[in-house]
Protein backbone atom coordinates (compact mmCIF):
# COMPACT_ATOMS: atom_id res chain seq x y z
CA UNK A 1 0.00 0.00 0.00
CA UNK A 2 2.89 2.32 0.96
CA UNK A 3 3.90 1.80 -2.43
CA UNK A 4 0.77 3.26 -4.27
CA UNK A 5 1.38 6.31 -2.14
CA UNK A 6 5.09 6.84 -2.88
CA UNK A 7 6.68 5.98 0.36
CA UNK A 8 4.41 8.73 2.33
CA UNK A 9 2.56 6.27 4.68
CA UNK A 10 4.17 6.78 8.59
CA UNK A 11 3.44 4.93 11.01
CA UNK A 12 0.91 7.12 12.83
CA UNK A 13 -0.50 6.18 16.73
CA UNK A 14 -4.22 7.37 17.73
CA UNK A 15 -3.63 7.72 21.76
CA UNK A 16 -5.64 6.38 24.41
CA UNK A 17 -8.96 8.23 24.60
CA UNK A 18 -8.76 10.17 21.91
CA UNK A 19 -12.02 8.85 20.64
CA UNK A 20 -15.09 8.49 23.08
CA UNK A 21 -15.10 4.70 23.78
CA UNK A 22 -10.86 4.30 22.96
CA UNK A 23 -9.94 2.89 25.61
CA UNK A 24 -6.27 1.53 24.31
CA UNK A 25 -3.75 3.15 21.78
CA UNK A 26 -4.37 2.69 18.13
CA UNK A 27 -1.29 1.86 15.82
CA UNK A 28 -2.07 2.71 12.15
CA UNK A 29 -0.79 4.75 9.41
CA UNK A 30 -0.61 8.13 8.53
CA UNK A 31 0.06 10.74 5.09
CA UNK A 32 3.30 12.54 5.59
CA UNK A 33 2.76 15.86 4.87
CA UNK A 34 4.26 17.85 2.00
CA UNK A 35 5.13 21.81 2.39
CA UNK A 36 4.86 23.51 -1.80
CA UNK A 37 6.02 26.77 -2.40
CA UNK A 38 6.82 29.24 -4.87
CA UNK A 39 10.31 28.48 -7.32
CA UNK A 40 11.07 31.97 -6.87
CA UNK A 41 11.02 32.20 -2.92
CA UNK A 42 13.61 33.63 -1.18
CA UNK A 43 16.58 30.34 -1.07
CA UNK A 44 17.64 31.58 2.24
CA UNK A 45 14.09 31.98 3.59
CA UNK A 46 13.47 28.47 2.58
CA UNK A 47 16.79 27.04 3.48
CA UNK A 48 16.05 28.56 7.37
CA UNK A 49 12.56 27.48 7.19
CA UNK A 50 13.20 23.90 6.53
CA UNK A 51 16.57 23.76 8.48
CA UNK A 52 14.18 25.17 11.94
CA UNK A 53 11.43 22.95 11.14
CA UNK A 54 13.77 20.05 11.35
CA UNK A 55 15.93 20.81 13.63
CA UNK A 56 12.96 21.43 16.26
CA UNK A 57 11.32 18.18 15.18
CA UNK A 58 11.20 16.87 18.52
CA UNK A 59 9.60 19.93 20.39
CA UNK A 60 6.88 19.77 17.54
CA UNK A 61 6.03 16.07 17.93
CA UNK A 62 5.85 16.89 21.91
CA UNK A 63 3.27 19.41 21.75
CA UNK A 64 1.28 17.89 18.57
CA UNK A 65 0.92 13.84 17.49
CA UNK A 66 0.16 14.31 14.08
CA UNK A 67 3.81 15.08 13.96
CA UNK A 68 4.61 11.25 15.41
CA UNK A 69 6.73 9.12 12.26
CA UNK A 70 8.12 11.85 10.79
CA UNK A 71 11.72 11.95 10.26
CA UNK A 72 14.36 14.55 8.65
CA UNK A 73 14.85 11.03 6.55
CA UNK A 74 11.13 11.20 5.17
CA UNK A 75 11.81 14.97 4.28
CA UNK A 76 14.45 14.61 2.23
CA UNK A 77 13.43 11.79 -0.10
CA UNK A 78 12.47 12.29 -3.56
CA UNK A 79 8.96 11.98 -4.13
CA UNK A 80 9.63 13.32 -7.85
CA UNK A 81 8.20 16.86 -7.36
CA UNK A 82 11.32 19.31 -7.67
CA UNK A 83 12.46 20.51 -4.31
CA UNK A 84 13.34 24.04 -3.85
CA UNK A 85 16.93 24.50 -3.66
CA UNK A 86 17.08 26.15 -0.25
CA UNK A 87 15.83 22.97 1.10
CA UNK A 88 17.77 20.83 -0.79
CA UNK A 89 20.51 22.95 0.85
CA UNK A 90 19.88 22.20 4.33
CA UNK A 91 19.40 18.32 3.19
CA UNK A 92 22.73 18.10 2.03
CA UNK A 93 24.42 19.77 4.74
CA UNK A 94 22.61 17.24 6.68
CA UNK A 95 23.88 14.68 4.96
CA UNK A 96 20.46 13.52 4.28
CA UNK A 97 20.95 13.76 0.15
């Protein structure tokens, strides 16, 4: 299935009582999301957007779980949409392309 989806399937966990009635943790899947913008942005804007994002990962997933299964890993691959080259900057001098 992740396959038909181009590798964007995470693993994804509903918590406890999320859900009137969910009593235990739910493991499942979920869509990594995808951040577009314009080919003419500002490189360093982008390169400094995507290099905070990732770098505060962690802080993100505490205070939100739709942020659970992401990875820097996940950001960098090619899905085969052209990434803009301020975040391909921060991807390689993360050693992540």
């Amino acid at each position: 299935m992740n396959q038909a989806y181009g590798g964007l399937l995470v693993p994804f966990e509903i918590p406890a009582g999320t859900y009137k009635g969910q009593d235990k943790a739910v493991q499942t899947l979920g869509l990594a999301q995808v951040v577009f913008t314009d080919a003419n942005a500002d490189e360093d804007m982008i390169y400094s957007f995507t290099k905070n994002f990732w770098e505060n990962l962690e802080a993100l997933q505490e205070q939100n779980s739709s942020f659970a299964g992401i990875t820097p890993e996940l950001g960098a691959k090619d899905y085969g949409v052209p990434m803009h080259p301020g975040a391909e900057r921060y991807f390689e001098e993360a050693s992540l392309r």
